[in-house]
Structures are given as structure tokens and as C-alpha cells.
Protein backbone atom coordinates (compact mmCIF):
# COMPACT_ATOMS: atom_id res chain seq x y z
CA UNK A 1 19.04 -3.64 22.80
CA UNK A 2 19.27 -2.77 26.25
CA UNK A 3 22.08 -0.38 28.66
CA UNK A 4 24.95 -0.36 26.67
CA UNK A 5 24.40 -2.92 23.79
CA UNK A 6 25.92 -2.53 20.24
CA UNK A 7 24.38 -3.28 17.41
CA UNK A 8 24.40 -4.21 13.74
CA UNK A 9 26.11 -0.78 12.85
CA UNK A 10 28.36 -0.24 15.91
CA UNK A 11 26.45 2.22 17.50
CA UNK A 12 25.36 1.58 21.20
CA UNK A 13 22.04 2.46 22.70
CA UNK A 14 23.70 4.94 25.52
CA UNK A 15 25.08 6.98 22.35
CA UNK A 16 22.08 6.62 20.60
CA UNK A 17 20.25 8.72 23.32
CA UNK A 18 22.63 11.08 24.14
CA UNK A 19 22.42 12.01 20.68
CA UNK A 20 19.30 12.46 20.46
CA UNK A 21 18.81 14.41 23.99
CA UNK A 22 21.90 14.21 25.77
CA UNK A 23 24.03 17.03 26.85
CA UNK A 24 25.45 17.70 23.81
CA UNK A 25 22.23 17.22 21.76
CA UNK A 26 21.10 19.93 19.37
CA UNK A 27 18.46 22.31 19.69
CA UNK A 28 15.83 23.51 17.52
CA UNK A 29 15.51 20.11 15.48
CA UNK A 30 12.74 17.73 14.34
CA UNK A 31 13.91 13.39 14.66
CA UNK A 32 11.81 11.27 12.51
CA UNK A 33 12.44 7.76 12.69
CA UNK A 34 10.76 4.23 11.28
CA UNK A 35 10.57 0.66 12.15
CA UNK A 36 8.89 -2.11 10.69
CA UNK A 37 9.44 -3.54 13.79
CA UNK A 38 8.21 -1.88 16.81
CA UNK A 39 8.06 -3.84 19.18
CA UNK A 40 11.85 -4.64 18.75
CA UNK A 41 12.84 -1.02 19.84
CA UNK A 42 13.95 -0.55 23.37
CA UNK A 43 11.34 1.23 25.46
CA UNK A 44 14.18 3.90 26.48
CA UNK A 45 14.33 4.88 22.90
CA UNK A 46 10.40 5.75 22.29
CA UNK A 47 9.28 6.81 25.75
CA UNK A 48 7.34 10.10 26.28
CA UNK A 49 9.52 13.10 26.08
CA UNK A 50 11.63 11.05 23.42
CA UNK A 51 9.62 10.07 21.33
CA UNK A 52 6.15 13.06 21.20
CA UNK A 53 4.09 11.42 18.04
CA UNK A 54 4.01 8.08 16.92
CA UNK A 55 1.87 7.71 13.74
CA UNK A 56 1.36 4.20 12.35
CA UNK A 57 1.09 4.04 8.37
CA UNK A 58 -0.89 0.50 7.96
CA UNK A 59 -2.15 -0.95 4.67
CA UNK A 60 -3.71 0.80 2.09
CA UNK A 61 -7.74 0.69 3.21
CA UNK A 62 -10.65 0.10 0.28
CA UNK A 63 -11.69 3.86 0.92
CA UNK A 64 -8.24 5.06 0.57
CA UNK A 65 -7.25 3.09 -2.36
CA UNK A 66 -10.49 5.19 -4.50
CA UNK A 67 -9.68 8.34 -2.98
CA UNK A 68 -6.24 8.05 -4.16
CA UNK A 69 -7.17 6.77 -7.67
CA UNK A 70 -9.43 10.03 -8.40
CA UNK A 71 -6.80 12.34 -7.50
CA UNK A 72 -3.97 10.59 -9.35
CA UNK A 73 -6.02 10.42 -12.69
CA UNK A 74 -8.00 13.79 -12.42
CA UNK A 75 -6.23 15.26 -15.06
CA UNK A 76 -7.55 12.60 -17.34
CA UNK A 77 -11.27 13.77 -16.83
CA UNK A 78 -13.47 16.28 -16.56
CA UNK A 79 -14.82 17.43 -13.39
CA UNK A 80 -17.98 17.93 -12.38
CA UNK A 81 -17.97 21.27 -11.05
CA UNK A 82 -20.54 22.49 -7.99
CA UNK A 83 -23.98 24.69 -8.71
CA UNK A 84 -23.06 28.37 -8.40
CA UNK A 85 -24.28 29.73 -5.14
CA UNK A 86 -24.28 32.85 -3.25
CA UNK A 87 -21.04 33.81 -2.00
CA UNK A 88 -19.26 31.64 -5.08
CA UNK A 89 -16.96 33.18 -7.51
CA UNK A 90 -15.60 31.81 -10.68
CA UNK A 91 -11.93 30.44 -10.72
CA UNK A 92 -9.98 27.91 -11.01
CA UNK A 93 -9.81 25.12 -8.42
CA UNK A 94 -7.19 21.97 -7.19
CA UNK A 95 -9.22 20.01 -9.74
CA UNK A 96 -9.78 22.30 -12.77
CA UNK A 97 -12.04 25.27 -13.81
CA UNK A 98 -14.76 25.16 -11.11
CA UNK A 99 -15.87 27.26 -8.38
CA UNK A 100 -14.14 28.24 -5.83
CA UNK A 101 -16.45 29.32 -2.14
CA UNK A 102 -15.77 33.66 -0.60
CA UNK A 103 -16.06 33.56 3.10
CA UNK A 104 -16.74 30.74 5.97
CA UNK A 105 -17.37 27.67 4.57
CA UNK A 106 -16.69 23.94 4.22
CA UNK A 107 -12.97 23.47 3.15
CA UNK A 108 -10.62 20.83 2.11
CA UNK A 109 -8.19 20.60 5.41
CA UNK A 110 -4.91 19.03 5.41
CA UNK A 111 -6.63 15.61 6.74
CA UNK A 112 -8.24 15.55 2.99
CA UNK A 113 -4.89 15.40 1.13
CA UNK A 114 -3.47 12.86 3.58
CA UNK A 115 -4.15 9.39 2.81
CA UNK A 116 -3.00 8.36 6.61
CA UNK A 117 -3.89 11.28 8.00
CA UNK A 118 -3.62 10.90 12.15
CA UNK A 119 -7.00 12.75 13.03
CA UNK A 120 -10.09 10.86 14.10
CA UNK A 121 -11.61 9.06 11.26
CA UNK A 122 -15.10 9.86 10.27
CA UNK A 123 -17.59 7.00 11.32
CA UNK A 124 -18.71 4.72 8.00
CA UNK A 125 -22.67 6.22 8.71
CA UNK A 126 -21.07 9.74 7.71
CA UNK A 127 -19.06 8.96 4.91
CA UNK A 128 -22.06 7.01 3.57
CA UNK A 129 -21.92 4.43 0.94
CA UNK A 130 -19.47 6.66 -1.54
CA UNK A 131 -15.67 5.64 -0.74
CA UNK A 132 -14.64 9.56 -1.27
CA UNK A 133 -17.51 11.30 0.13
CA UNK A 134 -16.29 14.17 2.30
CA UNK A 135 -13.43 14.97 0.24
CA UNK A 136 -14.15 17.61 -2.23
CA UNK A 137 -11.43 16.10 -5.00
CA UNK A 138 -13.68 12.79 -5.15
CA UNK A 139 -17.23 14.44 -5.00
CA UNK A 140 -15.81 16.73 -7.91
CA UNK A 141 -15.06 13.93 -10.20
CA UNK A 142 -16.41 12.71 -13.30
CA UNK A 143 -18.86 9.89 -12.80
CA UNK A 144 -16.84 7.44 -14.79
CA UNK A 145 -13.54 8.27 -12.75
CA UNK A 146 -15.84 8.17 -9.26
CA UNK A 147 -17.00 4.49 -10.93
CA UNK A 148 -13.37 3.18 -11.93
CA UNK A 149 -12.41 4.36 -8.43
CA UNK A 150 -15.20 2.31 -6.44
CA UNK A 151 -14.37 -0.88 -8.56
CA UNK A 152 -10.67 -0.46 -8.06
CA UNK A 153 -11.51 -0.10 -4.22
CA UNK A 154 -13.48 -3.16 -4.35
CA UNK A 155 -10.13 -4.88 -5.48
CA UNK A 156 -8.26 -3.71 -2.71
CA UNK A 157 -11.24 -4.80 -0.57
CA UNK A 158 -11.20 -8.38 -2.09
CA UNK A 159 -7.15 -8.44 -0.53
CA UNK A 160 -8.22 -9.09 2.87
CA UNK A 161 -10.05 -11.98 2.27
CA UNK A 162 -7.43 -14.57 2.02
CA UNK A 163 -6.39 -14.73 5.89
CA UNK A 164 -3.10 -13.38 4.17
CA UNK A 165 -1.23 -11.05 7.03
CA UNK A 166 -0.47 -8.17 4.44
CA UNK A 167 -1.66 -5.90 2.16
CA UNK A 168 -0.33 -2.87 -0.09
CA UNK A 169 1.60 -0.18 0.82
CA UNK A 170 0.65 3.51 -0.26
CA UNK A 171 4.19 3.57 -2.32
CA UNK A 172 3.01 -0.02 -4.06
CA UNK A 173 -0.42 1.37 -4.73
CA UNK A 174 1.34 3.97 -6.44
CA UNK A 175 3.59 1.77 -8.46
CA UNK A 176 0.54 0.15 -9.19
CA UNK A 177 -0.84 3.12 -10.98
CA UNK A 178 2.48 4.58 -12.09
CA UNK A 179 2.01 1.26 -14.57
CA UNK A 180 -1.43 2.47 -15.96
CA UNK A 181 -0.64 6.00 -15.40
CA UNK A 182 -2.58 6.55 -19.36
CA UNK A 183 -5.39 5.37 -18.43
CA UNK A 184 -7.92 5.16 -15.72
CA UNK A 185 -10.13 1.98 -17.05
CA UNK A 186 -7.29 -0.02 -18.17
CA UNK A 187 -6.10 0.78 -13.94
CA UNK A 188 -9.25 -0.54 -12.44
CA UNK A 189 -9.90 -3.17 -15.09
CA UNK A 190 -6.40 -4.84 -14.63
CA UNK A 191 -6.26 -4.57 -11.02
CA UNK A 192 -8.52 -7.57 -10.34
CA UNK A 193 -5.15 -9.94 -11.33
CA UNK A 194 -2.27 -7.76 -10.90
CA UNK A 195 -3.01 -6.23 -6.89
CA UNK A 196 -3.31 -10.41 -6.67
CA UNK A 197 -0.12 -11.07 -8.34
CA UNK A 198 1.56 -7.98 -5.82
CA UNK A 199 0.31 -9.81 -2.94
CA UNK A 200 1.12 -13.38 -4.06
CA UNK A 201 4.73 -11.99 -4.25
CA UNK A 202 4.93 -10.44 -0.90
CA UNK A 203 3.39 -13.70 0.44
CA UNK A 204 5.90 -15.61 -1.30
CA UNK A 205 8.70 -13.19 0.23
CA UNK A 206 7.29 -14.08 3.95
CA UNK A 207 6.68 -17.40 3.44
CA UNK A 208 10.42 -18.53 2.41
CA UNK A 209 11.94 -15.43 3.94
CA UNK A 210 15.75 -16.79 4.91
CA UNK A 211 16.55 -17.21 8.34
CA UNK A 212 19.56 -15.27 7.68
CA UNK A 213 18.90 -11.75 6.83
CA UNK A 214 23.12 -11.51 6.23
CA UNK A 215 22.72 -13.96 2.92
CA UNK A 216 22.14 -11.08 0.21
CA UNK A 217 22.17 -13.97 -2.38
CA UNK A 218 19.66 -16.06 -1.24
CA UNK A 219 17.23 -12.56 -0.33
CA UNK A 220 18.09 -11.73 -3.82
CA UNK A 221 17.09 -15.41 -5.97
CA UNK A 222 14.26 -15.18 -3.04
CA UNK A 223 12.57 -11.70 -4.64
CA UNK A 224 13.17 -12.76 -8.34
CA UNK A 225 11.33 -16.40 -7.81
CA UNK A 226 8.55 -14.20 -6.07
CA UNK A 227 8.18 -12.56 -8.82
CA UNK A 228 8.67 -15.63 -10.60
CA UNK A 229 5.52 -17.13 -8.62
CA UNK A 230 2.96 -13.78 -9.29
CA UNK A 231 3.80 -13.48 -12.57
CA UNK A 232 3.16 -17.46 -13.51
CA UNK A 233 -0.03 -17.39 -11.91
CA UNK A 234 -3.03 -15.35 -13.08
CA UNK A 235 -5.42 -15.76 -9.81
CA UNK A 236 -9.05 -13.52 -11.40
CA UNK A 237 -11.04 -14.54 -8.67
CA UNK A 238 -10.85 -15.11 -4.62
CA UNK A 239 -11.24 -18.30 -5.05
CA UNK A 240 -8.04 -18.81 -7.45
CA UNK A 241 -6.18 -16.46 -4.87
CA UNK A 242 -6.85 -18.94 -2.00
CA UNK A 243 -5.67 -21.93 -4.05
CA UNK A 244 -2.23 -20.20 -4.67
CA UNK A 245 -1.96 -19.32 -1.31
CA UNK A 246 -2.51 -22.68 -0.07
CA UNK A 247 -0.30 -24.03 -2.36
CA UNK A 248 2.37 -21.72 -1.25
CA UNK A 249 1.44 -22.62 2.28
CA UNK A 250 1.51 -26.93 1.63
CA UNK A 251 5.55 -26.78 0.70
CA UNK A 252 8.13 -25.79 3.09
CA UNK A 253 10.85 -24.42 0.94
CA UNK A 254 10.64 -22.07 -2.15
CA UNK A 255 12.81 -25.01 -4.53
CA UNK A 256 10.13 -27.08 -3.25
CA UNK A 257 6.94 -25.14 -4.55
CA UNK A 258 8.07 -23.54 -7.54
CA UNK A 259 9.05 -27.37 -8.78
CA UNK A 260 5.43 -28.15 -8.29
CA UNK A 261 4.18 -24.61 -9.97
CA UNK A 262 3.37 -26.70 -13.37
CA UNK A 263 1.48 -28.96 -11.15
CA UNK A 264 -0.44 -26.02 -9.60
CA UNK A 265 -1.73 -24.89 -13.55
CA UNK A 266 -2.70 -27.88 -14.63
CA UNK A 267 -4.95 -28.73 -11.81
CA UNK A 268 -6.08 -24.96 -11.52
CA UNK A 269 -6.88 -24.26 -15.40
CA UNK A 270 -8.17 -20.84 -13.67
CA UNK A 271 -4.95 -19.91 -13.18
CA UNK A 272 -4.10 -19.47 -16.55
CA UNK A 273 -0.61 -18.33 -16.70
CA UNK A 274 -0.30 -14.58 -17.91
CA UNK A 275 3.45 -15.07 -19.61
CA UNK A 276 3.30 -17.28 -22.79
CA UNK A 277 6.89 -18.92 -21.33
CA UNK A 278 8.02 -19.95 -17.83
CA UNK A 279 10.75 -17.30 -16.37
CA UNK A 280 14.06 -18.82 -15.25
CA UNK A 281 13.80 -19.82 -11.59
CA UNK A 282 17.13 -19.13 -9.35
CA UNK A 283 16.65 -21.56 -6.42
CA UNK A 284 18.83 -21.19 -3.38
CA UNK A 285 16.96 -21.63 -0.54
């Protein structure tokens, strides 16, 4: 809030600031803070001087989502390691027994590693038609990994086609492959349904999200019938995704919609539901 307003915690915004660079501030220190919410912050609080870098971590991008998936599984296959060249000496490398380059040369900088990193982004007619080219971890890969990782990009792509204001996090994209962390195919082969089901939950979150953020009961039957909801409903292509979403969208309340879920599968035989029994549904909102 503004001046001298308290909020949820009982700390006002004057004491907020002096903390941060008031008289009695420290020195020598490094303030990170996040918001999912923005453009809720008072503009005292994130003005220049305050507030020096402001990085925004959006959705996890089709050419992110296969750079990550070669470096999380490149321990599960060979690399394919570069010609020997002048000025190359044998070693070993971030990705295995390779080659490693003596003197000035092309190397893999800091904006490589980062999946968000905050410097410029290379224009799409440099990258080329490879979602990893430019980074020497995905150009190293096998050509099955490099493979798995362009169809699982596609999937990610194929998110953003539903009109659906949301998308996957870098920490749910990990979760994602922390579940198929043994292998690489079974990661890109399942993702076609399950990034689906992730986003038909989240959906399902905003869509019935209580107007009271205070009612911990209701947020909590709220996330288990979202999960409820993906896990009922096996959407395997776009079109199957945009029926669930309209569905979701043509009932105002969550009791509402999941009565009519049965409904949904039997005129949608697409949607073949991937649990052999219906979970229990808490309804309280």
C-alpha cells in the first residue's frame, strides 16, 4: 500500500523502506525479492536506486524446454564429441570425455547454463531450426537425446495453443522430468498427456480460485479436485485439450463441473480416462 499502510503481516510500508535504505539500513548487502504480482507493489518500493535489476522469469519457452531436457538426461547418453582440431587437447568436458579447445575461442558463457538468462536473446535466423543450437551441451548430444528433446519441445509448444493464460514453470518442468528421471523416451513420449494434465490443473486452480485467499480449506479441496480434474481426463491431442478447457470454462463453480466430469467422457471418448477408478472429489466451493 501506500504512506504508512499496514499490511497482511503488520509491517508498514515506511518501515519497509527504511529497512531496506533508511538510516539504519545495512551496508554491504544484496535484497532479492519476488512477486507474482507486480503491478500490486507500490512504486516507492521498486523505483530506481531501490530496486537496480528487475529480471522477469516467464513460462518455460519450446527452445528452453529441449535445452533443458539434454542437459538433465546427458548422463543417460553418449555424446557426440567435436573433430579434433588444432589448438584441441584431449580431456574431459561438462558433458563427458570430449575435447576440450587451448586458447581464444568460442565458449559456453554463463548465458548458456541459464535457462532465463537476462542478456539479449539471439534472433530465431541465428539459432536456426535446432532448439539448442548455440549451446555447446545440446550440439554435443547424442542424436536420439537431440530428437527426444525437439519432440518434447514441440509439447511445450503445443501449450500455447489453447488461449489458456499460463504455462509451466522451470521448477514444474523439472518435476516433470524428476518423474521420468530413468529414462529419456519414456519423458518425451509421455509428455504429450501429462504437460496437458499439468496445465488442465493450473487452469482448474484459476478458474475456481476462491475469492477468499484466508479459506485454507476451500484452497486446499480446490488443489486436490484439480488434480482430481487432470488426472480423470487424458486430453492426447489439441483438440481434446480445448474441449476440457471449454468445459471447465461452461460451469461456474468447481461442484458444478466436476458433477458433469462423467458427462464430459462419455461425449469425449478421446478423453479416455487414465485412472481405471474415479478419485474422491472434496467439493467446497
Amino acid at each position: 500500500g501506500a504512506g504508512g499502510e499496514q499490511g497482511e503481516w503488520g509491517v508498514k510500508l515506511d518501515t519497509l523502506l527504511n529497512a531496506l535504505d533508511g538510516l539504519n539500513a545495512q551496508e554491504n548487502r544484496v535484497v532479492f525479492m519476488t512477486t507474482n504480482h507486480k503491478e500490486k507493489l507500490d512504486a516507492a518500493l521498486i523505483r530506481p536506486g531501490r530496486i537496480d535489476l528487475q529480471v522477469e522469469f516467464c513460462y518455460v519457452s519450446p527452445e528452453q524446454a529441449s535445452r533443458y531436457f539434454v542437459r538433465f538426461y546427458s548422463h543417460l547418453a553418449p555424446t557426440t564429441p567435436p573433430s579434433p582440431g588444432p589448438g584441441t587437447q584431449s580431456g574431459t568436458t561438462r558433458s563427458g570425455t570430449g575435447t576440450g579447445t587451448l586458447g581464444p575461442g568460442p565458449a559456453a558463457s554463463d548465458d548458456n547454463l541459464n535457462l532465463n538468462a537476462g542478456g539479449p536473446a539471439q534472433p530465431e535466423a541465428a539459432r536456426g531450426p535446432s532448439h539448442g543450437r548455440g549451446d555447446p551441451a545440446y550440439s554435443e548430444a547424442s542424436p536420439k537425446l537431440q530428437a527426444a528433446a525437439a519432440v518434447f519441445g514441440k509439447h511445450v509448444e503445443g501449450l500455447s495453443h489453447f488461449g489458456v493464460p499460463i504455462g509451466l514453470s522451470v521448477c514444474e518442468l523439472q518435476q516433470y522430468l524428476m518423474e521420468h528421471r530413468a529414462s529419456f523416451e519414456e519423458a518425451a513420449a509421455a509428455g504429450a498427456v501429462q504437460l496437458r494434465q499439468k496445465l488442465l490443473a493450473k487452469y482448474f486452480k484459476m478458474r475456481f480460485k476462491p475469492s477468499h485467499q484466508k479459506q485454507q480449506e476451500i484452497i486446499r479441496s480446490t488443489e486436490h479436485n484439480a488434480a482430481v480434474f487432470a488426472e480423470s481426463v487424458a486430453p492426447h491431442s489439441d483438440a481434446d485439450m480445448l474441449q476440457a478447457v471449454r468445459f471447465l470454462d461452461a460451469h461456474s463453480t468447481q461442484a458444478e463441473a466436476l458433477s458433469h466430469l462423467q458427462e464430459l467422457l462419455a461425449a469425449t471418448p478421446t478423453l479416455v480416462p487414465s485412472l481405471s477408478h474415479m478419485p474422491q472429489i472434496v467439493v467446497s466451493g
